[in-house]
N, C-alpha and C. Protein backbone atom coordinates (compact mmCIF):
# COMPACT_ATOMS: atom_id res chain seq x y z
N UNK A 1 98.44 -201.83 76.49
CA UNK A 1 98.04 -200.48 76.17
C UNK A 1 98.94 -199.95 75.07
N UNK A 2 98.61 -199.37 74.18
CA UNK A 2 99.32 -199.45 73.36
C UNK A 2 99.56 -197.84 72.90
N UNK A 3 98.95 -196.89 73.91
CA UNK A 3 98.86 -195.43 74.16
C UNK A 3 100.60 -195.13 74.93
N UNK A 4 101.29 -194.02 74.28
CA UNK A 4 102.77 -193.62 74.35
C UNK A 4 102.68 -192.39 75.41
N UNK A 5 103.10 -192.78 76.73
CA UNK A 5 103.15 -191.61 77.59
C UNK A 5 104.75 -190.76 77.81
N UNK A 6 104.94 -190.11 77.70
CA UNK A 6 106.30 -189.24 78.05
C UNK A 6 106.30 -188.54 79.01
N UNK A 7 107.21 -188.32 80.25
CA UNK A 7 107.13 -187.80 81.45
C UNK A 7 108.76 -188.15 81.50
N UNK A 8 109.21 -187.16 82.75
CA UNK A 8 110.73 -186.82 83.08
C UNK A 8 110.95 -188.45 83.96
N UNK A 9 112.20 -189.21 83.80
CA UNK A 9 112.54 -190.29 84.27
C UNK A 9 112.02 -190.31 86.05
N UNK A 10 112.29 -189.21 86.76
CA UNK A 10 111.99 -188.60 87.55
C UNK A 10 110.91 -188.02 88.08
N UNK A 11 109.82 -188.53 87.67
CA UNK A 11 108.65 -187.79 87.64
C UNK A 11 107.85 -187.96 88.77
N UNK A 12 108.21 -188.62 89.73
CA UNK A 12 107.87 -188.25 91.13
C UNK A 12 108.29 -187.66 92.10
N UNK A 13 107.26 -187.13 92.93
CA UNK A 13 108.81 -186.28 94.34
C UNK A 13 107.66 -187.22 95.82
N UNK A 14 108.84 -187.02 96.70
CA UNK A 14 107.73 -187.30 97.95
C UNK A 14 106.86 -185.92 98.89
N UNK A 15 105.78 -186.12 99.29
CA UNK A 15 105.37 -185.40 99.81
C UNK A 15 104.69 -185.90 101.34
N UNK A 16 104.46 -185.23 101.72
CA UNK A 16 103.04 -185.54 102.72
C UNK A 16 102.05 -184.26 102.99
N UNK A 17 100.94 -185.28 102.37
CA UNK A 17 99.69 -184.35 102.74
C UNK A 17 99.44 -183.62 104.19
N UNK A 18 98.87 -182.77 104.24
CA UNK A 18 97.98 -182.13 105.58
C UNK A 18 96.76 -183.07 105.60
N UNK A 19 96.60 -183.49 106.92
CA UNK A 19 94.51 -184.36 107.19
C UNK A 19 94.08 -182.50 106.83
N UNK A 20 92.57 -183.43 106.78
CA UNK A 20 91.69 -182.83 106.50
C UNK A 20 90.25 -183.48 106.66
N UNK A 21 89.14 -182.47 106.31
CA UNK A 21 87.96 -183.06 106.88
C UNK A 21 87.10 -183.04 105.80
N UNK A 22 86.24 -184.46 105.23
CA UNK A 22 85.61 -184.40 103.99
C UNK A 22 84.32 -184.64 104.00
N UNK A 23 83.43 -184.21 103.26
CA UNK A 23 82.16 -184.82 103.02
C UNK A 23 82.29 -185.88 102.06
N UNK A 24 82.04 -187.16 102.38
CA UNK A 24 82.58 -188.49 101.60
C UNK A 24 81.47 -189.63 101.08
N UNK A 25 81.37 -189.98 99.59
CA UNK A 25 80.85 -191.21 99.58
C UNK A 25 81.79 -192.55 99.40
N UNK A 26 81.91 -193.43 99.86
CA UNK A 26 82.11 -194.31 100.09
C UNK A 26 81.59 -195.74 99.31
N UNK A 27 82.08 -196.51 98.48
CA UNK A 27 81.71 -197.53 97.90
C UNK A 27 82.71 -198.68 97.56
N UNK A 28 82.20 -199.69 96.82
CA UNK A 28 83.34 -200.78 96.77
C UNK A 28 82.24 -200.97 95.16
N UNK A 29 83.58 -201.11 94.69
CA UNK A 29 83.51 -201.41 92.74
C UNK A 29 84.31 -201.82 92.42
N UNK A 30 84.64 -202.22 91.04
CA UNK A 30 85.77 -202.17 90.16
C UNK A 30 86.02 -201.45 89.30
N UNK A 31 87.06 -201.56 88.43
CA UNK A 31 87.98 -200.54 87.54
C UNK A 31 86.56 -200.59 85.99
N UNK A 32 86.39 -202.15 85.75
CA UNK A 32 85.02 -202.02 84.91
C UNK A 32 83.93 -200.90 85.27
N UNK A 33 83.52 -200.77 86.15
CA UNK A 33 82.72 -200.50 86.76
C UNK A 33 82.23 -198.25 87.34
N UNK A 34 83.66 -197.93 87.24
CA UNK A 34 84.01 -197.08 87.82
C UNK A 34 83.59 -195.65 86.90
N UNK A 35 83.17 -195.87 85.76
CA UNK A 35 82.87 -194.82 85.50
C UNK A 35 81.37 -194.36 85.66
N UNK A 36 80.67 -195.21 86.49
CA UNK A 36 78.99 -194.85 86.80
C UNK A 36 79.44 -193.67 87.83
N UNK A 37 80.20 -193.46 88.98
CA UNK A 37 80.29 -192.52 89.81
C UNK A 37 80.56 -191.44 88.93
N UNK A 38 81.14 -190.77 87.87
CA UNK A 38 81.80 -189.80 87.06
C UNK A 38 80.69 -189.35 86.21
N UNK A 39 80.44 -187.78 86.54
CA UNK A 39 80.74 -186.72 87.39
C UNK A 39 79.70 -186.93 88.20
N UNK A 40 78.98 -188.05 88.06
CA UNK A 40 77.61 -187.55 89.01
C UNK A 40 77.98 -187.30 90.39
N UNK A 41 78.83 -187.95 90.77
CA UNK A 41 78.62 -188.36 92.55
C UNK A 41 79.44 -187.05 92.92
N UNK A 42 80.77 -186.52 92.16
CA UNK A 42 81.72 -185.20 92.15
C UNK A 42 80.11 -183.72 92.48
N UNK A 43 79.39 -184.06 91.41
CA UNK A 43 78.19 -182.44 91.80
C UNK A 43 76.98 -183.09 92.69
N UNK A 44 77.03 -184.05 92.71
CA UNK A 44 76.16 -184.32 94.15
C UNK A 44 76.84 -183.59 95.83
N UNK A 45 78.03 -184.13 96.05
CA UNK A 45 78.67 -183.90 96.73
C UNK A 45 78.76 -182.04 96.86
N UNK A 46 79.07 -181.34 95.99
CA UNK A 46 78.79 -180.03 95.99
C UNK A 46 77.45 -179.71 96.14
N UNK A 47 76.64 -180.68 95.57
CA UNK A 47 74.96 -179.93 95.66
C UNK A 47 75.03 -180.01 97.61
N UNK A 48 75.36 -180.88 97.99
CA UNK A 48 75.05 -181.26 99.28
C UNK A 48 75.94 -180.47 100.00
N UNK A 49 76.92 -180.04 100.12
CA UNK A 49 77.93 -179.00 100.65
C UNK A 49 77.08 -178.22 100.71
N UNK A 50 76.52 -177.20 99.31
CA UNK A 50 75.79 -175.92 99.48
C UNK A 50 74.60 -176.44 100.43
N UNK A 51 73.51 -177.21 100.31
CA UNK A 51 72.44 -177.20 101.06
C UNK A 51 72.77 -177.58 102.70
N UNK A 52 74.25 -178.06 103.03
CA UNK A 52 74.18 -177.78 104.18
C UNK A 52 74.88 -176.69 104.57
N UNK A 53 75.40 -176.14 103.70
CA UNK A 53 76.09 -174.38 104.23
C UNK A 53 77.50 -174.73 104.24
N UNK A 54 78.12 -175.90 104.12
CA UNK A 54 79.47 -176.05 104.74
C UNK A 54 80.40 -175.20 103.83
N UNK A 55 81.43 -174.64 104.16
CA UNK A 55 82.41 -174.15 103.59
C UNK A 55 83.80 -174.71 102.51
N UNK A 56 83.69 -175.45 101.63
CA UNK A 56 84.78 -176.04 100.50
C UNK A 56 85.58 -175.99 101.06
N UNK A 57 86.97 -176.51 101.29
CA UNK A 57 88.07 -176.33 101.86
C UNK A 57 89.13 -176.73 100.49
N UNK A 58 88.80 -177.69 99.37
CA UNK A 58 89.73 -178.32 98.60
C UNK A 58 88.83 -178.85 96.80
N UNK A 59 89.75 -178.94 95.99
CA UNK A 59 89.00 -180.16 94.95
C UNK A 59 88.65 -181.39 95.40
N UNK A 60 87.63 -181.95 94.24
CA UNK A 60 87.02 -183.11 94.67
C UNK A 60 88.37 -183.79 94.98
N UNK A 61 88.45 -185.58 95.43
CA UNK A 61 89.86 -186.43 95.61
C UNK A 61 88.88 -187.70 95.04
N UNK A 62 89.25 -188.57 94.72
CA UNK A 62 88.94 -190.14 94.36
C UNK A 62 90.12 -190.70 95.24
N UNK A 63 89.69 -191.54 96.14
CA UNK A 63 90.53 -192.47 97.10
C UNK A 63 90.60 -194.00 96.91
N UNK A 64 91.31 -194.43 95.97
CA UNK A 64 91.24 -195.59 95.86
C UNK A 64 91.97 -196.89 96.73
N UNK A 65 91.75 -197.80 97.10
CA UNK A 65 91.96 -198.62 98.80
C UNK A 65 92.15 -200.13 97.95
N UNK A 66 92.89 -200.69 97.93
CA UNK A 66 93.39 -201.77 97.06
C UNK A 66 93.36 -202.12 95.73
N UNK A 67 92.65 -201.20 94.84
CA UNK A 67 93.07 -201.36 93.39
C UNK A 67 94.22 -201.76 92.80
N UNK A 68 94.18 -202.83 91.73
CA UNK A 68 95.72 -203.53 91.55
C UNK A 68 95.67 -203.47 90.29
N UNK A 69 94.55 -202.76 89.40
CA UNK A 69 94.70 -202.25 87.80
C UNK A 69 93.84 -203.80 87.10
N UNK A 70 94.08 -204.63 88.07
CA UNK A 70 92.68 -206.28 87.50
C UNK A 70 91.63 -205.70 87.39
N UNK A 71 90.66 -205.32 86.16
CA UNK A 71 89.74 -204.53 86.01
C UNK A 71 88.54 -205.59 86.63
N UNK A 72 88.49 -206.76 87.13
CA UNK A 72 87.51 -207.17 87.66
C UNK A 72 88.12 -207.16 88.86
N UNK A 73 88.46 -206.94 89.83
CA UNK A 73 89.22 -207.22 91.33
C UNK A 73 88.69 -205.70 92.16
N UNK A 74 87.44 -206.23 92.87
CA UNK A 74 86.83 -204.86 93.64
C UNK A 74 87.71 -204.24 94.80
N UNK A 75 87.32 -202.92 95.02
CA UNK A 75 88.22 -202.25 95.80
C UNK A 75 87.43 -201.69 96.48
N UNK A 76 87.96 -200.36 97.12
CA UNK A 76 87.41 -199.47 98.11
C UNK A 76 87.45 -198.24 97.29
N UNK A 77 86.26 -197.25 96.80
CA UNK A 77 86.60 -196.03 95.93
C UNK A 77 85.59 -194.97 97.17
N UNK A 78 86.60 -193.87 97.46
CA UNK A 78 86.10 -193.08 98.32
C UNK A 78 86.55 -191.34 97.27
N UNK A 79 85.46 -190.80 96.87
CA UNK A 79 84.88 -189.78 96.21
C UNK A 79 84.97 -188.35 97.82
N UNK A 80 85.61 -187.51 97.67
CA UNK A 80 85.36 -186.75 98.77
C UNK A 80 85.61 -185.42 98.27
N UNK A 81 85.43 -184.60 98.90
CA UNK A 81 84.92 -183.19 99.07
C UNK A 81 85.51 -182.34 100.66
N UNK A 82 86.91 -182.00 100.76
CA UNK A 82 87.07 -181.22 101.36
C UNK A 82 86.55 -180.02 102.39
N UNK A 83 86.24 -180.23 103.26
CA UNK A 83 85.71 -179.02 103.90
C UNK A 83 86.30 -178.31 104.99
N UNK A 84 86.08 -177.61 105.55
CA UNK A 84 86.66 -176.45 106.47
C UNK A 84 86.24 -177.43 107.83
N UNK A 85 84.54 -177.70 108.11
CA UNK A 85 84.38 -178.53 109.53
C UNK A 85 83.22 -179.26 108.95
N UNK A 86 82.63 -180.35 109.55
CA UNK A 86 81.76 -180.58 109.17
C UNK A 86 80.51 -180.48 109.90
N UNK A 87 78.89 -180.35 109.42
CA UNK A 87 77.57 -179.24 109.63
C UNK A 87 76.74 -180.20 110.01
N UNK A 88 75.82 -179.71 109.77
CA UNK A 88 74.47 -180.82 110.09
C UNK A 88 74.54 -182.00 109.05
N UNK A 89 73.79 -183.56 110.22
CA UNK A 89 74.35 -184.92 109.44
C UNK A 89 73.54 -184.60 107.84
N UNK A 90 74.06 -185.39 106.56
CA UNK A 90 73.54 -185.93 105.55
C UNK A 90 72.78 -186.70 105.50
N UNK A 91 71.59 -187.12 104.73
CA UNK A 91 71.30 -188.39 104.83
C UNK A 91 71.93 -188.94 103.56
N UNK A 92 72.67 -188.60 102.78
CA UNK A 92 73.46 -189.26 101.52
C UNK A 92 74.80 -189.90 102.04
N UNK A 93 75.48 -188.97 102.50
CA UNK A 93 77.22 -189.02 102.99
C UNK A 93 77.54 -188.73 103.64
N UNK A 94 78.33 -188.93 104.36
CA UNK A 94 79.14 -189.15 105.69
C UNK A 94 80.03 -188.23 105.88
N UNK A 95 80.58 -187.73 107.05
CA UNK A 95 81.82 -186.68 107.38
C UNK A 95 83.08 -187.89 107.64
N UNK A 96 84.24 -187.47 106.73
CA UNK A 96 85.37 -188.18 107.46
C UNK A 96 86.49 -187.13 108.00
N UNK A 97 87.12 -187.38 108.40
CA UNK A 97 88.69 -187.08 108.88
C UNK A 97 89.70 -188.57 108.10
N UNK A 98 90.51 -187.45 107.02
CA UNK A 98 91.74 -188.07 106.44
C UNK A 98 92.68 -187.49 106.96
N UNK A 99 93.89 -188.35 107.85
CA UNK A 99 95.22 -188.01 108.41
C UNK A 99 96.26 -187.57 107.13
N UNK A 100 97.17 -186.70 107.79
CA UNK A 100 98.41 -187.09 106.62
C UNK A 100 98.58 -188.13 105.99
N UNK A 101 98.94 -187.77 104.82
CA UNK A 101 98.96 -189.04 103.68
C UNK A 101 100.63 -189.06 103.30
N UNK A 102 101.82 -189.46 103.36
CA UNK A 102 102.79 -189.37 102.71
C UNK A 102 102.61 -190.46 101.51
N UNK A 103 103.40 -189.83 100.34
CA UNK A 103 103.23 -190.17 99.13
C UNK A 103 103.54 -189.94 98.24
N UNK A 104 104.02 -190.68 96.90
CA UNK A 104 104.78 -190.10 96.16
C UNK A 104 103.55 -188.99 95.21
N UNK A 105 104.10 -188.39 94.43
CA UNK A 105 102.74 -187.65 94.09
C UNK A 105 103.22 -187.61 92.03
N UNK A 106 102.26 -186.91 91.28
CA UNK A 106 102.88 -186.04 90.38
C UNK A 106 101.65 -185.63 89.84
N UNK A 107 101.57 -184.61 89.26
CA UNK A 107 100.41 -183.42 88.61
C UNK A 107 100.96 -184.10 87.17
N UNK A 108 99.36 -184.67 86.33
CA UNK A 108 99.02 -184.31 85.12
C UNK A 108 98.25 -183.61 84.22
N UNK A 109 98.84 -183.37 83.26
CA UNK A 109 98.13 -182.03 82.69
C UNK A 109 97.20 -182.65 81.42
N UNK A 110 96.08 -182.73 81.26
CA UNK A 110 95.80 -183.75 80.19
C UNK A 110 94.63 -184.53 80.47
N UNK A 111 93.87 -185.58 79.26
CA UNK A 111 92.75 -186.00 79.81
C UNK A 111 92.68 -187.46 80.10
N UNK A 112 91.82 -187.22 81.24
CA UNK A 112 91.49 -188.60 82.25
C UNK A 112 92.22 -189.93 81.10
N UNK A 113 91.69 -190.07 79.83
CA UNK A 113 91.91 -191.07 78.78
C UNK A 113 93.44 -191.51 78.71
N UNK A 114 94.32 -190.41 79.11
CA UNK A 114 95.52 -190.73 79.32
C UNK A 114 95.66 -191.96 80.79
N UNK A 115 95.17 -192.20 81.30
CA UNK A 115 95.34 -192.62 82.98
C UNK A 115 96.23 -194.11 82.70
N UNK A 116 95.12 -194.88 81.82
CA UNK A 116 95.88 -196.36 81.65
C UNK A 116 97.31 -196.42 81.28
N UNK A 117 97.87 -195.91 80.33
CA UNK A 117 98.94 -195.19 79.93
C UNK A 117 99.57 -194.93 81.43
N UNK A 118 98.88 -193.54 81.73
CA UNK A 118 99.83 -192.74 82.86
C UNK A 118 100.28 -194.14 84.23
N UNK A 119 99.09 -194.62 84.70
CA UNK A 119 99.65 -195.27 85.54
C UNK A 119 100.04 -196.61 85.38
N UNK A 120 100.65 -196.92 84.31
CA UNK A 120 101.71 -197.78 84.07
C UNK A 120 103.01 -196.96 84.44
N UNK A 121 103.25 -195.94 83.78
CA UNK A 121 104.41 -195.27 83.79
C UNK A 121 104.93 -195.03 85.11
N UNK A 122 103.63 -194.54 85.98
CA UNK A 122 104.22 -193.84 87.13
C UNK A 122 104.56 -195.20 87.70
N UNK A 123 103.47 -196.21 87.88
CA UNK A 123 103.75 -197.45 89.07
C UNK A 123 105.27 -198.20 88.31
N UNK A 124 105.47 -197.84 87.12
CA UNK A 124 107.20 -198.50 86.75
C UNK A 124 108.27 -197.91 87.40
N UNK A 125 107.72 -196.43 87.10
CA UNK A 125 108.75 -195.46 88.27
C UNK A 125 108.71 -195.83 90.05
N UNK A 126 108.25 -195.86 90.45
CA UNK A 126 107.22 -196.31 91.90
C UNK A 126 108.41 -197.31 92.17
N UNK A 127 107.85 -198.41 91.54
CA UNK A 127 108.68 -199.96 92.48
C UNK A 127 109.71 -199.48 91.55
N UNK A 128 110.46 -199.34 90.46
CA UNK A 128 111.93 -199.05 89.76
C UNK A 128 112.71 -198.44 90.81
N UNK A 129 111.99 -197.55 91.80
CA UNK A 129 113.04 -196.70 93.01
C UNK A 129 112.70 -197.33 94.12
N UNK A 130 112.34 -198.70 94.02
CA UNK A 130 112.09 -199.62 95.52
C UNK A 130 111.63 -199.14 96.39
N UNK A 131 110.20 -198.60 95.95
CA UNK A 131 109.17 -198.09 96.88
C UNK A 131 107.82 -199.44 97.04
N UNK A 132 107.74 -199.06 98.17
CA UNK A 132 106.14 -200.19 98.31
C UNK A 132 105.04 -199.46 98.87
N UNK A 133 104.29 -199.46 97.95
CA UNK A 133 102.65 -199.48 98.30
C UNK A 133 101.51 -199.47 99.32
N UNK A 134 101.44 -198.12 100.26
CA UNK A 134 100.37 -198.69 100.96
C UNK A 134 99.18 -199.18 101.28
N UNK A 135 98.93 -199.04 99.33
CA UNK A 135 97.41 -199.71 99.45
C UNK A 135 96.54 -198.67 98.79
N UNK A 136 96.63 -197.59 98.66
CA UNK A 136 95.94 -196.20 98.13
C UNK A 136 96.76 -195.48 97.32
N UNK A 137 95.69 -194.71 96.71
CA UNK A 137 96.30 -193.99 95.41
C UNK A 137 94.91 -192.84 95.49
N UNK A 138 95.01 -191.71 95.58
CA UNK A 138 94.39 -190.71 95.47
C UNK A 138 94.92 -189.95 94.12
N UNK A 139 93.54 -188.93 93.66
CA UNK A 139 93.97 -188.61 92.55
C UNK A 139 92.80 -187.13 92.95
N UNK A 140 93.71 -185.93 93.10
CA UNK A 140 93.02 -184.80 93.14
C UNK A 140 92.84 -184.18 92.60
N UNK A 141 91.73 -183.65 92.31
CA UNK A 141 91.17 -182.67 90.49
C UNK A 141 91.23 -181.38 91.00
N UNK A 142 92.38 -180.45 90.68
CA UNK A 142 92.43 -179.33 90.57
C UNK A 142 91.98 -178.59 90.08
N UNK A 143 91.78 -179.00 88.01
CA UNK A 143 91.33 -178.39 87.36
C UNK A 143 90.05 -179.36 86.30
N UNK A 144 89.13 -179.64 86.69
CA UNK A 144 88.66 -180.04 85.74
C UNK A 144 87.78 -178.97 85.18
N UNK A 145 87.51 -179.50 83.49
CA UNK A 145 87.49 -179.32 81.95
C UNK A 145 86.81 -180.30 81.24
N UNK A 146 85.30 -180.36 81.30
CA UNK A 146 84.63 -181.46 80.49
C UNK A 146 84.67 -181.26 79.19
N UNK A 147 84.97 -180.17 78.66
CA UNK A 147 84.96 -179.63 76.76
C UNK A 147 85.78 -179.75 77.13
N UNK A 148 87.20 -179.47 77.54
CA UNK A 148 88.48 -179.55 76.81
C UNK A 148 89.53 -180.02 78.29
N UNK A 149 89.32 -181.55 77.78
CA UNK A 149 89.61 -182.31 78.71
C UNK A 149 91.20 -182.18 78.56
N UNK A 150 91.90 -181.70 77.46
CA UNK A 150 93.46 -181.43 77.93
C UNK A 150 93.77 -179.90 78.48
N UNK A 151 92.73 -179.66 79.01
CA UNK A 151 92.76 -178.86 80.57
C UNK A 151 93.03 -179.40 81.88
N UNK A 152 92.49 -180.35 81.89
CA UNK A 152 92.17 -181.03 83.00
C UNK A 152 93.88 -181.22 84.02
N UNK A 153 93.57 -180.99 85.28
CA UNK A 153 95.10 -180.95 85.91
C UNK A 153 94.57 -181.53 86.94
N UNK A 154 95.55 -182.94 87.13
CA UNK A 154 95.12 -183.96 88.39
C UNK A 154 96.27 -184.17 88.77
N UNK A 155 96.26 -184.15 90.14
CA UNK A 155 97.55 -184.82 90.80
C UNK A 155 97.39 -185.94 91.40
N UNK A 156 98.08 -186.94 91.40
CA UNK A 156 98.18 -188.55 91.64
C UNK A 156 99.36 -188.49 92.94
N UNK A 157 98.53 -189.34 93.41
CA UNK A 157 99.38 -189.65 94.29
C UNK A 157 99.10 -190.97 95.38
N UNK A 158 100.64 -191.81 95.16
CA UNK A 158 100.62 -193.20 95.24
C UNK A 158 101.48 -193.36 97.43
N UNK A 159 100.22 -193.87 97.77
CA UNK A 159 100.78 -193.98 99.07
C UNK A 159 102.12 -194.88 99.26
N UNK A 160 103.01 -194.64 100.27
CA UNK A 160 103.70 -195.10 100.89
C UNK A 160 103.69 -195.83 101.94
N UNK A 161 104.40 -196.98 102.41
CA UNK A 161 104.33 -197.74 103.65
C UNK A 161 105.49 -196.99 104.37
């Protein structure tokens, strides 16, 4: 990659999430592959919230479940939608319950195009402080900005064992 990212040496903290309860699609792809879900499956998921009445609780999340950056090497990509409880069944998507997540995290400010870049940087930082991997990496859209994608504010965040 030949894209120049700058961030504080330090640019992770640990956290742990609160569970929560999502309206979720669920699929297995690759990194090739991954931009057919974008944005469609993000305003489906809202179309389907409103028509069942449920109440938003959060931004969309992308849950990614063994991704190792091998753009052919399929994974687990789980697309979800926050809610307060979940309503009458879907016939599209499913209700989950996500437990606490501890994890390192960090908010970027900037567009998606940065990512290849970004997560080199962060996963150098990651194992550089002899952390290991639990397998997931969520990435929550706070602010998205399709015209002016260096709006866009996502927070990443790389699970812990």
């Amino acid at each position: 990659m030949t894209t120049q990212l700058t961030m504080p040496e330090n640019a992770l903290s640990e956290k742990e999430t609160l569970p929560f309860t999502a309206l979720t699609f669920t699929t297995r792809t690759t990194l090739q592959t991954l931009s057919q879900y974008a944005p469609s499956v993000a305003m489906e998921l809202y179309k389907e919230a409103s028509l069942l009445n449920l109440d938003v609780a959060g931004p969309i999340q992308w849950i990614y479940t063994d991704a190792t950056g091998d753009e052919t090497k399929e994974f687990q990509l789980e697309i979800v939608l926050p809610i307060n409880q979940p309503g009458e069944l879907s016939d599209r998507f499913s209700y989950q319950v996500f437990p606490a997540f501890r994890c390192l995290s960090y908010t970027h400010t900037g567009p998606w195009s940065d990512f290849g870049a970004l997560y080199d940087a962060l996963f150098g930082q990651f194992h550089g402080g002899g952390h290991q991997t639990d397998g997931r990496v969520r990435e929550v859209y706070s602010v998205v900005d399709l015209e002016h994608m260096e709006r866009c504010v996502t927070e990443i965040q790389i699970g812990l064992v």
